[in-house]
C-alpha atoms as a PDB file:
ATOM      1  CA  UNK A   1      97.007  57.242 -15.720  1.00  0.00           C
ATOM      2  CA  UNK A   2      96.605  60.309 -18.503  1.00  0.00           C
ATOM      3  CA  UNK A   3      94.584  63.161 -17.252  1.00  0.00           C
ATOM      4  CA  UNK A   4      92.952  65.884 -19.127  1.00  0.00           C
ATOM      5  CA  UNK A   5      92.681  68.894 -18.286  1.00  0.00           C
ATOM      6  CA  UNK A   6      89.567  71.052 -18.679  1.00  0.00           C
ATOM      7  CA  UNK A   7      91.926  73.598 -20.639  1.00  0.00           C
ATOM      8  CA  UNK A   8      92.763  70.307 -23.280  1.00  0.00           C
ATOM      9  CA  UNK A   9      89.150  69.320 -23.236  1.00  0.00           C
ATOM     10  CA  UNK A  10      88.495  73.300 -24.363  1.00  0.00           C
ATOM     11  CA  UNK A  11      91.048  72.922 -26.861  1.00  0.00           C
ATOM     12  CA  UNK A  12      90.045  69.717 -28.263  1.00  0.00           C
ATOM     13  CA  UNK A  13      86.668  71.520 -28.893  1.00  0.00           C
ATOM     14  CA  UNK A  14      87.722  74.421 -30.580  1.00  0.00           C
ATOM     15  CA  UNK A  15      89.603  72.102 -32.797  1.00  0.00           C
ATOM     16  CA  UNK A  16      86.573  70.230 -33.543  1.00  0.00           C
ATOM     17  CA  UNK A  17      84.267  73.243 -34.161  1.00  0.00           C
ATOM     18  CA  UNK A  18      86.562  74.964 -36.520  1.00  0.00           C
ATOM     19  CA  UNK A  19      86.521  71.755 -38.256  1.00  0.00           C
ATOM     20  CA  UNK A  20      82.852  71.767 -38.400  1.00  0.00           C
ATOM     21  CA  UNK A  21      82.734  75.237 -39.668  1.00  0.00           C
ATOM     22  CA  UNK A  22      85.350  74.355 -42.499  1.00  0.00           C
ATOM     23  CA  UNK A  23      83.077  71.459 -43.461  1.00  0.00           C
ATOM     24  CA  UNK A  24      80.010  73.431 -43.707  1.00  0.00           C
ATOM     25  CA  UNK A  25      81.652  75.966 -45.506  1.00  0.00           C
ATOM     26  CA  UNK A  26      82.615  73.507 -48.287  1.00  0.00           C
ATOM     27  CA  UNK A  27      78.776  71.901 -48.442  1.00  0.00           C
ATOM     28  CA  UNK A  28      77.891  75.224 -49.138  1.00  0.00           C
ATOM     29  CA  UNK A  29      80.386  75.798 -51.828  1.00  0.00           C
ATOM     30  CA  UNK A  30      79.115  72.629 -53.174  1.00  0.00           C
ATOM     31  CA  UNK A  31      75.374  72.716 -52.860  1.00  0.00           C
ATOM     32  CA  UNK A  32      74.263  76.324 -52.173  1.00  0.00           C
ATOM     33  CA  UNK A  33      76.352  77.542 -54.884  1.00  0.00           C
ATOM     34  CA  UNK A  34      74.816  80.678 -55.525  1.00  0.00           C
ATOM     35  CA  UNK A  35      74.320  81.819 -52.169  1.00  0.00           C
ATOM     36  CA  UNK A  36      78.330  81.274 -51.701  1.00  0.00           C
ATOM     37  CA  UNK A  37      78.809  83.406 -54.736  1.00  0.00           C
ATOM     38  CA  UNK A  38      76.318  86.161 -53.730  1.00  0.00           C
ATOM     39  CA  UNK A  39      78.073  85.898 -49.442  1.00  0.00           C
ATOM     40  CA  UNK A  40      81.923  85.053 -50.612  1.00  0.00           C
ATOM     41  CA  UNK A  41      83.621  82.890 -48.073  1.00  0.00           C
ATOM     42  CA  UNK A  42      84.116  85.591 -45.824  1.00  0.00           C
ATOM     43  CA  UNK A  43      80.164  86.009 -45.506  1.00  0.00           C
ATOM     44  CA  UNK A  44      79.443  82.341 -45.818  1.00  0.00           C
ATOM     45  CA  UNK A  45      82.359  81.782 -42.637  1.00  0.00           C
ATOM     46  CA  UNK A  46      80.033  84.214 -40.795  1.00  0.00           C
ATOM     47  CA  UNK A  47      76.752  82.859 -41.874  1.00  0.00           C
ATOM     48  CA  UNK A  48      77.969  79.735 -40.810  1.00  0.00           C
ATOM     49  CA  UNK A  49      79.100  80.999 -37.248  1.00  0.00           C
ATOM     50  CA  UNK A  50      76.351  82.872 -36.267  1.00  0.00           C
ATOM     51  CA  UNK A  51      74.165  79.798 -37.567  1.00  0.00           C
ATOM     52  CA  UNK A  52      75.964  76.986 -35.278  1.00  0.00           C
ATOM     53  CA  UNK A  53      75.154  79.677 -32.311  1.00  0.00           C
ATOM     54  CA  UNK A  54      71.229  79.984 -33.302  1.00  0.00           C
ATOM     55  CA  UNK A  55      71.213  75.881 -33.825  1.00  0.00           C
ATOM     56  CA  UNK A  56      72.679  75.711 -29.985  1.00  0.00           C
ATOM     57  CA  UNK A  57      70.309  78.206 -28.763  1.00  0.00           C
ATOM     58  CA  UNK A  58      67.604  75.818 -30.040  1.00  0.00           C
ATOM     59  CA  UNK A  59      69.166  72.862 -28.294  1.00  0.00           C
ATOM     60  CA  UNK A  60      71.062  71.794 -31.221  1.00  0.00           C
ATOM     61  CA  UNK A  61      74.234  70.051 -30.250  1.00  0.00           C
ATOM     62  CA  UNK A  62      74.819  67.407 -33.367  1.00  0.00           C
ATOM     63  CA  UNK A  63      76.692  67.926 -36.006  1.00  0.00           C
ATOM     64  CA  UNK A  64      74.011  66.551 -38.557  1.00  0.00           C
ATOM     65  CA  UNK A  65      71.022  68.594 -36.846  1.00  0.00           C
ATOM     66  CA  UNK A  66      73.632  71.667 -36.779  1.00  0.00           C
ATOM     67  CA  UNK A  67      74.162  70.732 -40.365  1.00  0.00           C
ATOM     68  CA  UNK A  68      70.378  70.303 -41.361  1.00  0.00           C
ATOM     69  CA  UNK A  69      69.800  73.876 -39.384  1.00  0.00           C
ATOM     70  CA  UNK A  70      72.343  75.894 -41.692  1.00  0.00           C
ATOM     71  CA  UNK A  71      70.345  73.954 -44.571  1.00  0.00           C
ATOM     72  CA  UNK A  72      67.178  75.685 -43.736  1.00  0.00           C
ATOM     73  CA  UNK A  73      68.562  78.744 -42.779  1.00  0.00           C
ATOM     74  CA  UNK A  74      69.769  78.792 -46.499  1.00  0.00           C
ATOM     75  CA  UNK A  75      66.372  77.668 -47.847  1.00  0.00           C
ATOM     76  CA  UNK A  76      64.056  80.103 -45.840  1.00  0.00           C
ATOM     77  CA  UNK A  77      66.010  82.457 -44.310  1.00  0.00           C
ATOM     78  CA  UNK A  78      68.309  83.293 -41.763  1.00  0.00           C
ATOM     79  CA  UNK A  79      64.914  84.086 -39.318  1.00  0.00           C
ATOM     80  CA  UNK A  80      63.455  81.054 -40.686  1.00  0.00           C
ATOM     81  CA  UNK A  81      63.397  80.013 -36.909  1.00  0.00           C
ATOM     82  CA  UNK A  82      60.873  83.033 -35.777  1.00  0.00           C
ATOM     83  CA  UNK A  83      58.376  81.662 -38.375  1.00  0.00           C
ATOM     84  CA  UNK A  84      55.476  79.938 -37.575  1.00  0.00           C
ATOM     85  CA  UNK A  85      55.279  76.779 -38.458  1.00  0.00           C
ATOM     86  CA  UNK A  86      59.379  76.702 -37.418  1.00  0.00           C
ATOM     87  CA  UNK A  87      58.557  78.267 -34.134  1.00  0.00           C
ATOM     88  CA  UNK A  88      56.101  75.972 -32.938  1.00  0.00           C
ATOM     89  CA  UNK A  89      58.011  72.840 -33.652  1.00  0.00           C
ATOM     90  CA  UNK A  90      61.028  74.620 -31.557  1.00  0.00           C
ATOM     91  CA  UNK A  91      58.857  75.578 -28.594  1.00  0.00           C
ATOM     92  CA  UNK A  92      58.136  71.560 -28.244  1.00  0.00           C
ATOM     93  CA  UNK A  93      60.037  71.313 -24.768  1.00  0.00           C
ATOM     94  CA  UNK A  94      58.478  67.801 -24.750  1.00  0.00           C
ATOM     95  CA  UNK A  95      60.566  66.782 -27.958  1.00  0.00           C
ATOM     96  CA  UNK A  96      64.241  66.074 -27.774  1.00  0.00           C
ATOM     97  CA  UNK A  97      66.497  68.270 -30.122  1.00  0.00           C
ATOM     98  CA  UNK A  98      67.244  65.469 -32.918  1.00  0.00           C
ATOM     99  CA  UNK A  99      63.158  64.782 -33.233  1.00  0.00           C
ATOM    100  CA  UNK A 100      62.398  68.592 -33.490  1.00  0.00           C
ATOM    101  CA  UNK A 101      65.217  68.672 -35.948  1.00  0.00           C
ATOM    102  CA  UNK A 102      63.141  65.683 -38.376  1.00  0.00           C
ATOM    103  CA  UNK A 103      59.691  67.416 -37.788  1.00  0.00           C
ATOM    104  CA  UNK A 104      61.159  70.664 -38.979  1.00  0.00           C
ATOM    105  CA  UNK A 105      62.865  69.220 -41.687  1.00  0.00           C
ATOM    106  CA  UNK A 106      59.525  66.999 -42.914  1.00  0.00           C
ATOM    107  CA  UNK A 107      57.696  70.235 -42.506  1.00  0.00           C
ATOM    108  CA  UNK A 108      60.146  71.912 -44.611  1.00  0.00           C
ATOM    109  CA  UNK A 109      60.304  69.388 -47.427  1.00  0.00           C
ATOM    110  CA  UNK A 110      55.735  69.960 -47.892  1.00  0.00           C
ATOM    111  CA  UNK A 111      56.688  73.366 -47.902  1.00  0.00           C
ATOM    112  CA  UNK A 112      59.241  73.540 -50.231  1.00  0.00           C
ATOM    113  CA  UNK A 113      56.942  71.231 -52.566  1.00  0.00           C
ATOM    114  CA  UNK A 114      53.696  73.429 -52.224  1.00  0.00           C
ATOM    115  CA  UNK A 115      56.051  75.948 -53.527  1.00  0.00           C
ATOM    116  CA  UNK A 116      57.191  74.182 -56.635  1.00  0.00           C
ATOM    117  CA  UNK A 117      54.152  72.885 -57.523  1.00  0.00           C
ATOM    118  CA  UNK A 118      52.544  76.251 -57.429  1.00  0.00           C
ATOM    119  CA  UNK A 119      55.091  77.089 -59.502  1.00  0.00           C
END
């Protein structure tokens, strides 16, 4: 019978994460193009680590809600999180992690509209 070890399982993880990371860092490239130029890579590899640590601190574990989080870290701000209408949705401790990830991103999509029709 094959065993792994929790040292594998840890390494099999790491693997996974820096794969993550790459693939972030090439939505980025593609969608958030002039944030990537303003950051480089360099600053857009540590935007996206420190952003996959502030999406787990919030419960966030999937790779689409991790995803989604960088997204409105880009679109609001890196603090976006400490904002009000953001906050209150991630204080929920009723709500499971992938449901507070849809309210915030509903709530994000009427904000991002108020903005452009005030526009």
């Amino acid at each position: 019978m094959l065993r792994i070890r929790q040292e594998q399982m840890e390494v099999f993880a790491q693997v996974g994460l820096r794969q993550f990371e790459q693939e972030a860092v090439e939505h980025i490239r593609e969608i958030w193009q002039e944030e990537y130029s303003q950051l480089g890579e360099a600053g857009i590899r540590a935007f996206v680590k420190a952003g996959i640590e502030r999406a787990q601190e919030h419960g966030f574990q999937m790779k689409y809600d991790v995803g989604r989080y960088l997204d409105l870290m880009l679109a609001f701000g890196d603090d976006f999180d400490r904002s009000f209408w953001a906050e209150s949705i991630l204080s929920e401790e009723s709500l499971p992690p992938w449901l507070k990830m849809e309210e915030l991103w509903e709530q994000a999509v009427l904000l991002l509209d108020d903005d452009n029709e005030s526009d």
